[in-house]
C-alpha atoms as a PDB file:
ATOM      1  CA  UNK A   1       5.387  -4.813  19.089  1.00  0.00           C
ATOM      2  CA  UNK A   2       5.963  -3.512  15.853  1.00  0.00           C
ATOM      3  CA  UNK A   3       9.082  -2.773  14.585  1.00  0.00           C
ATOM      4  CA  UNK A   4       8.885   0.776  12.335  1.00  0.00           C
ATOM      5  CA  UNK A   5      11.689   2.566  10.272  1.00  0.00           C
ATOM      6  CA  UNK A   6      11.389   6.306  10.263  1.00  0.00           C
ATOM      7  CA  UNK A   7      13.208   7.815   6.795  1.00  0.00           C
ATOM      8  CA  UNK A   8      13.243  11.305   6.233  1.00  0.00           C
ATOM      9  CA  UNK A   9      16.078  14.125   6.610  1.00  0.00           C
ATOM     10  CA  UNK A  10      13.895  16.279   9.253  1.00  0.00           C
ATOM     11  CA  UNK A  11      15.372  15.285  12.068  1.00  0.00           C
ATOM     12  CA  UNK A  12      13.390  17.700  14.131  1.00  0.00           C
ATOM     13  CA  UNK A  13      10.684  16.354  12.511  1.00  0.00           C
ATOM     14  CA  UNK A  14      11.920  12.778  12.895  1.00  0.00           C
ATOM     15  CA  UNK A  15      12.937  13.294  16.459  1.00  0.00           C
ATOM     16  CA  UNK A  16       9.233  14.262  17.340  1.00  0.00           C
ATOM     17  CA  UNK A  17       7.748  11.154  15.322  1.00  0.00           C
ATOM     18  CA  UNK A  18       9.878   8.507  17.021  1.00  0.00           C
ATOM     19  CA  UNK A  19       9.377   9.687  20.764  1.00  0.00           C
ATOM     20  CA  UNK A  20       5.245   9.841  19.979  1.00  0.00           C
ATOM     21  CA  UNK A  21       5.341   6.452  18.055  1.00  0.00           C
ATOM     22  CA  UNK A  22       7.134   5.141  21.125  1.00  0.00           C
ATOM     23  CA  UNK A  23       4.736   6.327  23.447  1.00  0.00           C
ATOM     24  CA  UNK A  24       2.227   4.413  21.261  1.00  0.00           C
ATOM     25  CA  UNK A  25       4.116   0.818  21.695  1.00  0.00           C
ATOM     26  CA  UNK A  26       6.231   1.129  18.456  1.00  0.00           C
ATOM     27  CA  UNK A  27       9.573   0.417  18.483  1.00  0.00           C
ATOM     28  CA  UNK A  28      11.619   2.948  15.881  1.00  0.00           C
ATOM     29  CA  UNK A  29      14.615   3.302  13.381  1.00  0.00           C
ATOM     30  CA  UNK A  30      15.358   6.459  12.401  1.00  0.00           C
ATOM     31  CA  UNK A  31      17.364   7.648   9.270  1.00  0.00           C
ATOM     32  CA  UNK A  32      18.523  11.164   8.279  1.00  0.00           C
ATOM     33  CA  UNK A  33      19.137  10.247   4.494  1.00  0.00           C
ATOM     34  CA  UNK A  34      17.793   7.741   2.237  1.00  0.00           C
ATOM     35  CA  UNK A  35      20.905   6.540   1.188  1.00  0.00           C
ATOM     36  CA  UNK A  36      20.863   4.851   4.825  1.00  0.00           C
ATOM     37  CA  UNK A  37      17.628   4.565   5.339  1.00  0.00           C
ATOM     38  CA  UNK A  38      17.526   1.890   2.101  1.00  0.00           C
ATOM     39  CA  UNK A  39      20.227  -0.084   3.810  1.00  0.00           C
ATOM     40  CA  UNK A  40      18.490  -0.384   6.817  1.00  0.00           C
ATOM     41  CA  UNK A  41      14.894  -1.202   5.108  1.00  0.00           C
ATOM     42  CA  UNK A  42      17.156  -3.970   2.828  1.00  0.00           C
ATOM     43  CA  UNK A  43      18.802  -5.466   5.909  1.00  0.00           C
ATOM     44  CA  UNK A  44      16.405  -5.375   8.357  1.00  0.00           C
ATOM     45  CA  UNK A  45      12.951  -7.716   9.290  1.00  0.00           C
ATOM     46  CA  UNK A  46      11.015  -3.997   9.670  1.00  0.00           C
ATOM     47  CA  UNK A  47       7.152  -4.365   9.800  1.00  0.00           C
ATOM     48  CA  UNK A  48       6.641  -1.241   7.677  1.00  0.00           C
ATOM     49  CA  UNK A  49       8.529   1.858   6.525  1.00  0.00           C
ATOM     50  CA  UNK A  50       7.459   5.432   6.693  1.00  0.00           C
ATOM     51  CA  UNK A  51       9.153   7.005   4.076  1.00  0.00           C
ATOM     52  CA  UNK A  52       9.328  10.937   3.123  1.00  0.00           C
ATOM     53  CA  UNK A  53       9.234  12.064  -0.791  1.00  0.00           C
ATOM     54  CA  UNK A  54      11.456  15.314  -0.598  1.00  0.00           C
ATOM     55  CA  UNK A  55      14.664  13.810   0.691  1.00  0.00           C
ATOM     56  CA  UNK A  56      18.468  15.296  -0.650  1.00  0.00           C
ATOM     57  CA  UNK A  57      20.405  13.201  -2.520  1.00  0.00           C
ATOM     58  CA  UNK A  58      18.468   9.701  -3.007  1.00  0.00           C
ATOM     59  CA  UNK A  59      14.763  10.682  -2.523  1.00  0.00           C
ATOM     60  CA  UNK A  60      11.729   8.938  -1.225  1.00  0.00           C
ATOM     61  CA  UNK A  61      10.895   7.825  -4.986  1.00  0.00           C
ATOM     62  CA  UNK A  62      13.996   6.461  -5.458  1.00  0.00           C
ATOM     63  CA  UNK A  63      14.576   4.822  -2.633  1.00  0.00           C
ATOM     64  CA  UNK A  64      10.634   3.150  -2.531  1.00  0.00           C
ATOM     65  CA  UNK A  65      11.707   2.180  -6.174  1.00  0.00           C
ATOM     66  CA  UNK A  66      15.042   0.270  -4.353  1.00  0.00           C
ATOM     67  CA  UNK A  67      13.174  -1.322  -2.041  1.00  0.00           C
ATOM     68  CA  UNK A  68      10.093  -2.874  -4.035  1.00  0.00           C
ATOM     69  CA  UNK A  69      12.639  -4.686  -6.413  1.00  0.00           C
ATOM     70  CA  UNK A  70      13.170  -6.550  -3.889  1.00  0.00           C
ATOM     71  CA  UNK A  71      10.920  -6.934  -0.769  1.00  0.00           C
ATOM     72  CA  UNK A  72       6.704  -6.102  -0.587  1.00  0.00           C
ATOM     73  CA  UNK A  73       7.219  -4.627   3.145  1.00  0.00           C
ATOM     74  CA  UNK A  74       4.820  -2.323   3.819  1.00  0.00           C
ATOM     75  CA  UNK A  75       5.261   1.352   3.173  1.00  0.00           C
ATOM     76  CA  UNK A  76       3.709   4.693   4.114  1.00  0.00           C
ATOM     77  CA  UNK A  77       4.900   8.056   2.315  1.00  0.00           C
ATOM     78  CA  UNK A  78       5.169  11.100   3.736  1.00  0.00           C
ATOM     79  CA  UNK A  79       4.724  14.072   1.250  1.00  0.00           C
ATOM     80  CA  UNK A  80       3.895  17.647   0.502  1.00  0.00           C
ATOM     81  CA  UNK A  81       0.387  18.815   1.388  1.00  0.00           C
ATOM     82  CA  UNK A  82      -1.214  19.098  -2.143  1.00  0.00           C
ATOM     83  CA  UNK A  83       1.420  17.946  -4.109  1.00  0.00           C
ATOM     84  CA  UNK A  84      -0.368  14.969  -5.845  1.00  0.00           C
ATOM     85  CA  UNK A  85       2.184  14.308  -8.650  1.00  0.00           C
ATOM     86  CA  UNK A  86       4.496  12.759  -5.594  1.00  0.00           C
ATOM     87  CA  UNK A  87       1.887  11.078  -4.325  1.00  0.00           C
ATOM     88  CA  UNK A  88       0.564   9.079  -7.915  1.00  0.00           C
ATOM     89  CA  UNK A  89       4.321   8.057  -8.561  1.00  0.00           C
ATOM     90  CA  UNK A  90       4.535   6.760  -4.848  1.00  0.00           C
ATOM     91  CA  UNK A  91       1.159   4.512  -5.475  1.00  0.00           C
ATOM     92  CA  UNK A  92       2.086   3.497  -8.746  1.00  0.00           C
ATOM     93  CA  UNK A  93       5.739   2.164  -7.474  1.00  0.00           C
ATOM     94  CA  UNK A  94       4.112   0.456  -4.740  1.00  0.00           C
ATOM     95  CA  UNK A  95       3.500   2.521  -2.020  1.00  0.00           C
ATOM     96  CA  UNK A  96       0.275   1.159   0.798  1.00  0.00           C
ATOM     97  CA  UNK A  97      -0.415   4.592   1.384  1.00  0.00           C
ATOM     98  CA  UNK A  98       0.226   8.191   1.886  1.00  0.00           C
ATOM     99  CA  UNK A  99       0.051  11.034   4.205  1.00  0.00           C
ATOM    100  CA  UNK A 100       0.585  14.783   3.499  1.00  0.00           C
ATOM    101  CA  UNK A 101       2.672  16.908   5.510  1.00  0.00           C
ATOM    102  CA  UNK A 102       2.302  18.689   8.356  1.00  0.00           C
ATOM    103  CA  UNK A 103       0.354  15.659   9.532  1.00  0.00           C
ATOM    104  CA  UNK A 104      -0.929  15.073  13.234  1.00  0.00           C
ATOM    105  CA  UNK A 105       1.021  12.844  14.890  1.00  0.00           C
ATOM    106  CA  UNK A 106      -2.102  10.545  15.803  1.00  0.00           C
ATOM    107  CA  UNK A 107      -3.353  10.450  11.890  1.00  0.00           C
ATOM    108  CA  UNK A 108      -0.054   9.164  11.341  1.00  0.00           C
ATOM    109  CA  UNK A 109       0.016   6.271  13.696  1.00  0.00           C
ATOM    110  CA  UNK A 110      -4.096   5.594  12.866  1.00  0.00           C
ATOM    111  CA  UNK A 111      -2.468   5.068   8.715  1.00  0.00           C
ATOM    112  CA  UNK A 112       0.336   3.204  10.450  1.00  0.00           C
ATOM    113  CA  UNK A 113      -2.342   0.443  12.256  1.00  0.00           C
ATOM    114  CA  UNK A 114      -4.823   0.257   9.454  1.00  0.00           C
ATOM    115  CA  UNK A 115      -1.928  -0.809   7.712  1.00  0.00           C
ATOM    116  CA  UNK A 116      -0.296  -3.211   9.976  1.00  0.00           C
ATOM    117  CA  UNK A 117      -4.065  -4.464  10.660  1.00  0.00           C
ATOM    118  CA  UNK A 118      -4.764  -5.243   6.961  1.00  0.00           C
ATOM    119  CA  UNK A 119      -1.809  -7.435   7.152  1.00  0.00           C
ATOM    120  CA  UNK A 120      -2.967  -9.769  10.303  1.00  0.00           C
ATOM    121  CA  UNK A 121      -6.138 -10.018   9.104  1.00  0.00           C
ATOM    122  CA  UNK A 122      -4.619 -11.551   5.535  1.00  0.00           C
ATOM    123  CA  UNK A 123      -2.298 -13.727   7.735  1.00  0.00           C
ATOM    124  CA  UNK A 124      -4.743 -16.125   8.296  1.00  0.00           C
ATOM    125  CA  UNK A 125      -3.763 -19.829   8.066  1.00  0.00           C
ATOM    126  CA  UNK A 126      -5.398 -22.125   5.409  1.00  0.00           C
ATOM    127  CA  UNK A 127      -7.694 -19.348   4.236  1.00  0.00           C
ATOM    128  CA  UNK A 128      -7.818 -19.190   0.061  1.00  0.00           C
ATOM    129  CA  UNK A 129     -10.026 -17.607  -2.653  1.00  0.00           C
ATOM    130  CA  UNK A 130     -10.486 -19.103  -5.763  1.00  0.00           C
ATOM    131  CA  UNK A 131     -11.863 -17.461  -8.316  1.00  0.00           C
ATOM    132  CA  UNK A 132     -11.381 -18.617 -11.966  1.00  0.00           C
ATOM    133  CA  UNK A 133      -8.062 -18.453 -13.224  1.00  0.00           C
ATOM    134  CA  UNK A 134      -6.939 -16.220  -9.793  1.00  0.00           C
ATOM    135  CA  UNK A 135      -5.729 -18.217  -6.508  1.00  0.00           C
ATOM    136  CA  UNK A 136      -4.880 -15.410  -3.669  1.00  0.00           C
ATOM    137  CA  UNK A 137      -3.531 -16.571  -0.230  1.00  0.00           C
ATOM    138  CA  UNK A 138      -3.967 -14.078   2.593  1.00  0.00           C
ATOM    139  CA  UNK A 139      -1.501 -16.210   4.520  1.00  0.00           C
ATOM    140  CA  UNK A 140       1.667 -15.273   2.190  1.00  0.00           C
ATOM    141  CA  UNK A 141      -0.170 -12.069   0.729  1.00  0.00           C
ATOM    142  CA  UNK A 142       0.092 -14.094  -3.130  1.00  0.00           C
ATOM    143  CA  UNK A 143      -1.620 -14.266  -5.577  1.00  0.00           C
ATOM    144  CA  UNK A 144      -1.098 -16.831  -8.594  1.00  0.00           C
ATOM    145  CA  UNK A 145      -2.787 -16.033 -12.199  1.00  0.00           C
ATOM    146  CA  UNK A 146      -3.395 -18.999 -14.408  1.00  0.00           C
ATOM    147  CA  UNK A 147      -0.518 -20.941 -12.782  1.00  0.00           C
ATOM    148  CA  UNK A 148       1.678 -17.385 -12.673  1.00  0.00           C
ATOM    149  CA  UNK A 149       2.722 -15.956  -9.684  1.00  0.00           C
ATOM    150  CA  UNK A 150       1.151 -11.651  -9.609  1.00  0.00           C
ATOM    151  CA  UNK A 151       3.516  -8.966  -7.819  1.00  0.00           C
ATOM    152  CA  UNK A 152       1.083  -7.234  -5.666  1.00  0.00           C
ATOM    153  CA  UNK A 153       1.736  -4.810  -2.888  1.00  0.00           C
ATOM    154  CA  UNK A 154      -0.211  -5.613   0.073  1.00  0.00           C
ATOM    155  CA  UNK A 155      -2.640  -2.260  -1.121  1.00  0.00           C
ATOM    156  CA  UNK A 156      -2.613  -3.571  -4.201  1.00  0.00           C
ATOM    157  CA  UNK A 157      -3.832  -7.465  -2.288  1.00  0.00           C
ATOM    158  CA  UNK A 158      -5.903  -5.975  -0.164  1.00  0.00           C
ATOM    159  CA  UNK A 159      -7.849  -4.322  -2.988  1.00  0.00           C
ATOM    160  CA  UNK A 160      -8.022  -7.270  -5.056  1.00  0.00           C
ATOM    161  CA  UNK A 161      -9.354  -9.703  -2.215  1.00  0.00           C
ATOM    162  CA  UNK A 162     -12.094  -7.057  -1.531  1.00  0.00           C
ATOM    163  CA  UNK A 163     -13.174  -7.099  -5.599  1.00  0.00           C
ATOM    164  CA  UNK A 164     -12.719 -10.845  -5.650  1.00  0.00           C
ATOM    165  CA  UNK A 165     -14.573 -11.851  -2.411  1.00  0.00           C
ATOM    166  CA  UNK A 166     -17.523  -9.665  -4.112  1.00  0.00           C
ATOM    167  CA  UNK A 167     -16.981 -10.989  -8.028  1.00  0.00           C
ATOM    168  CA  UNK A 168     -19.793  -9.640 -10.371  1.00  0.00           C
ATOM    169  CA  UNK A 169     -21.143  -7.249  -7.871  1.00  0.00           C
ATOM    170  CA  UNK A 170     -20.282  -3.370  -7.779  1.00  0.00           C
ATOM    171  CA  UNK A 171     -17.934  -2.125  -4.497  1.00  0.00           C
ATOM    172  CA  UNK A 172     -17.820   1.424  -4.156  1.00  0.00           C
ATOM    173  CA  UNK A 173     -14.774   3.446  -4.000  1.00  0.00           C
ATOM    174  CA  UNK A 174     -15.321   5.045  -0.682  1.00  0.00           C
ATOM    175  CA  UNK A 175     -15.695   1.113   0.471  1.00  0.00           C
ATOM    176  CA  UNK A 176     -12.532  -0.171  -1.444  1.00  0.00           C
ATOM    177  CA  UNK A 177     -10.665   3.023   0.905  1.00  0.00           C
ATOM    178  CA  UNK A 178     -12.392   2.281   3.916  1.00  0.00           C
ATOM    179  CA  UNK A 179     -12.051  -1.713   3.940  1.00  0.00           C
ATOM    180  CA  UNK A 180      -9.060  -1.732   1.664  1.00  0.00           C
ATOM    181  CA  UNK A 181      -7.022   1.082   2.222  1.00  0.00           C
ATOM    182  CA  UNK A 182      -7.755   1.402   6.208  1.00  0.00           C
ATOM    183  CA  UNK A 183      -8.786   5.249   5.469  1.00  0.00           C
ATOM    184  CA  UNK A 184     -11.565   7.350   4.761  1.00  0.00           C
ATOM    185  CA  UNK A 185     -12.352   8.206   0.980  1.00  0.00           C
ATOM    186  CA  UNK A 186     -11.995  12.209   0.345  1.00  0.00           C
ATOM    187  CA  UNK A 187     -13.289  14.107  -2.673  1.00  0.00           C
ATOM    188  CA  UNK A 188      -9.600  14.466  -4.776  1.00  0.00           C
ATOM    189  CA  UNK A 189      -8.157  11.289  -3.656  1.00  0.00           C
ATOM    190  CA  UNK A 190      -6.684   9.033  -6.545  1.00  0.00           C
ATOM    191  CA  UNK A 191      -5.569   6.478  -4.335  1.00  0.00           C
ATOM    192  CA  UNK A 192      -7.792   3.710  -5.325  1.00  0.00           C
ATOM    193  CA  UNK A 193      -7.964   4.627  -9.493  1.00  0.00           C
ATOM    194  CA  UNK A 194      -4.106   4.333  -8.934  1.00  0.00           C
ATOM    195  CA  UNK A 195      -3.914   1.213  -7.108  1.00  0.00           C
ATOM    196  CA  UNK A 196      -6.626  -0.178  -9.608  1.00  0.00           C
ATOM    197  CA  UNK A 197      -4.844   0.645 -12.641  1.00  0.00           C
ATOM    198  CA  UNK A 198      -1.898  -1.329 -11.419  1.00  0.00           C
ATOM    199  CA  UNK A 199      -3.116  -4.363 -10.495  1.00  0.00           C
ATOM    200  CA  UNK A 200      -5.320  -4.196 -14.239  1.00  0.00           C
ATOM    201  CA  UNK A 201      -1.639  -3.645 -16.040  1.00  0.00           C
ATOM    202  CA  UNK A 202      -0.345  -7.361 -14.137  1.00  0.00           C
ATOM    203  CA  UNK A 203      -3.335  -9.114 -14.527  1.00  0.00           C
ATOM    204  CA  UNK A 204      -4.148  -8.296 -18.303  1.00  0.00           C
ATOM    205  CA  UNK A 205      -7.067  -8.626 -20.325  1.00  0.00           C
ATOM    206  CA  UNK A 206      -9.914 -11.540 -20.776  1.00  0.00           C
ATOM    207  CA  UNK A 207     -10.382 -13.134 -23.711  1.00  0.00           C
ATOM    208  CA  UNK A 208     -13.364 -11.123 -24.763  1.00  0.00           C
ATOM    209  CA  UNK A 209     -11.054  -7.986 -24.721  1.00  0.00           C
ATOM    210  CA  UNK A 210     -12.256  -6.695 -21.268  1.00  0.00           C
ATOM    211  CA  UNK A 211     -10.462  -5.262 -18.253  1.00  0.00           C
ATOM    212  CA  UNK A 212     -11.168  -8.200 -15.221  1.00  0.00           C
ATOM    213  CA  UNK A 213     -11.431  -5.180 -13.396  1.00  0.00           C
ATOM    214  CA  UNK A 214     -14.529  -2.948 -14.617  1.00  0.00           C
ATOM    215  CA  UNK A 215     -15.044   0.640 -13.469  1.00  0.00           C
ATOM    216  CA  UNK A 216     -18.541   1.485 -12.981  1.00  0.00           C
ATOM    217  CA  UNK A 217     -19.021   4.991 -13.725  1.00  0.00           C
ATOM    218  CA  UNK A 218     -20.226   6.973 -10.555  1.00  0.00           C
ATOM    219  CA  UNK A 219     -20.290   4.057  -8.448  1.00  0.00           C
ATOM    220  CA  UNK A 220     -16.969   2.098  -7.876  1.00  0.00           C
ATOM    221  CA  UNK A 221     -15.012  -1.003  -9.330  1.00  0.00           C
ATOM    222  CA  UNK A 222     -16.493  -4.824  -9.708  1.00  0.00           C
ATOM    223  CA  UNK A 223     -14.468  -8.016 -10.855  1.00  0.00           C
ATOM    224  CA  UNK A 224     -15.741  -9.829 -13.647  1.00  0.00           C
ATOM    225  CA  UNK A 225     -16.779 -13.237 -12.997  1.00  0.00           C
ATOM    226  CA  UNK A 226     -14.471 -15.850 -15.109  1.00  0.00           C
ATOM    227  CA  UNK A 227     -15.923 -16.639 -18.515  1.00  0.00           C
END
């Protein structure tokens, strides 16, 4: 049973969440600030935090910001319908995904096991990938880079194992969502450029000069195979 923590100063809104989530065999924390709600997330074994942008006093941002200096747990952001400036800077600081309020209560908990799926499935013992100078683990969610060890949120993992496991060959974007991200792809979602320009800024460059990461115009992303 997986153990969720609810943050976000609705508690109307809250209040609703938990007793659904419940219902569907989650066990949930709630907290009305996310002053508290970081405390918790810092002190507790959580399986994954949904987390709401538009908080007073220490906001969603911050508190995601908090968190992923020190732990990879698995987060979902809740934020304004439309308002994609809050959700780019929740991607970019690590966020595994996002969904805009209102949201139905059953889209919610469908994000909430795609993510918590992704993560068994990469919890497999003794399975590797090897792929020039990269190493990833599914097991421990890490990856090593010529002998380095790569910060990756699990998104960020997830995305990378999916390029990797299909080096010099094209995957489309609405694939990379689907597979990757546990969701469908819609038509202004930046979710996977995001994600993509991320893992690209740890990684680095080859030695030719090129991104290990190429964007195929029109069609998707493809890793380049090692030189």
């Amino acid at each position: 049973m997986a153990h969720l923590l609810l943050i976000d100063d609705d508690s109307a809104l809250t209040s609703m969440l938990a007793t659904y989530l419940q219902r569907e065999g989650f066990t949930v924390t709630v907290a009305n600030d996310g002053t508290t709600g970081l405390k918790l997330a810092l002190s507790h074994g959580f399986d994954l935090v949904v987390l709401d942008v538009m908080m007073p006093g220490m906001d969603g941002v911050t508190v995601l910001k908090k968190l992923r200096q020190v732990s990879d747990r698995p987060v979902l952001m809740l934020t304004a319908r439309g308002d994609d400036i809050d959700k780019v800077i929740g991607l970019e600081l690590g966020a595994d995904d996002y969904v805009a309020k209102p949201c139905l209560p059953r889209e919610l908990v469908a994000r909430i096991r795609a993510i918590l799926r992704r993560m068994q499935l990469q919890q497999q013992p003794d399975l590797r990938l090897l792929e020039g100078p990269l190493l990833l683990t599914p097991a421990s969610r890490s990856a090593m880079f010529e002998g380095i060890a790569l910060d990756l949120t699990g998104a960020e993992f997830s995305l990378l194992w999916l390029l990797v496991s299909q080096a010099g060959r094209i995957v489309t974007k609405a694939d990379l969502s689907q597979q990757g991200l546990g969701k469908t792809l819609t038509q202004y979602d930046r979710s996977i450029d995001v994600h993509i320009s991320n893992i690209r800024q740890k990684l680095g460059k080859r030695s030719d000069g090129q991104h290990w990461i190429q964007a195929v115009r029109g069609k998707g992303y493809q890793w380049l195979r090692h030189l």
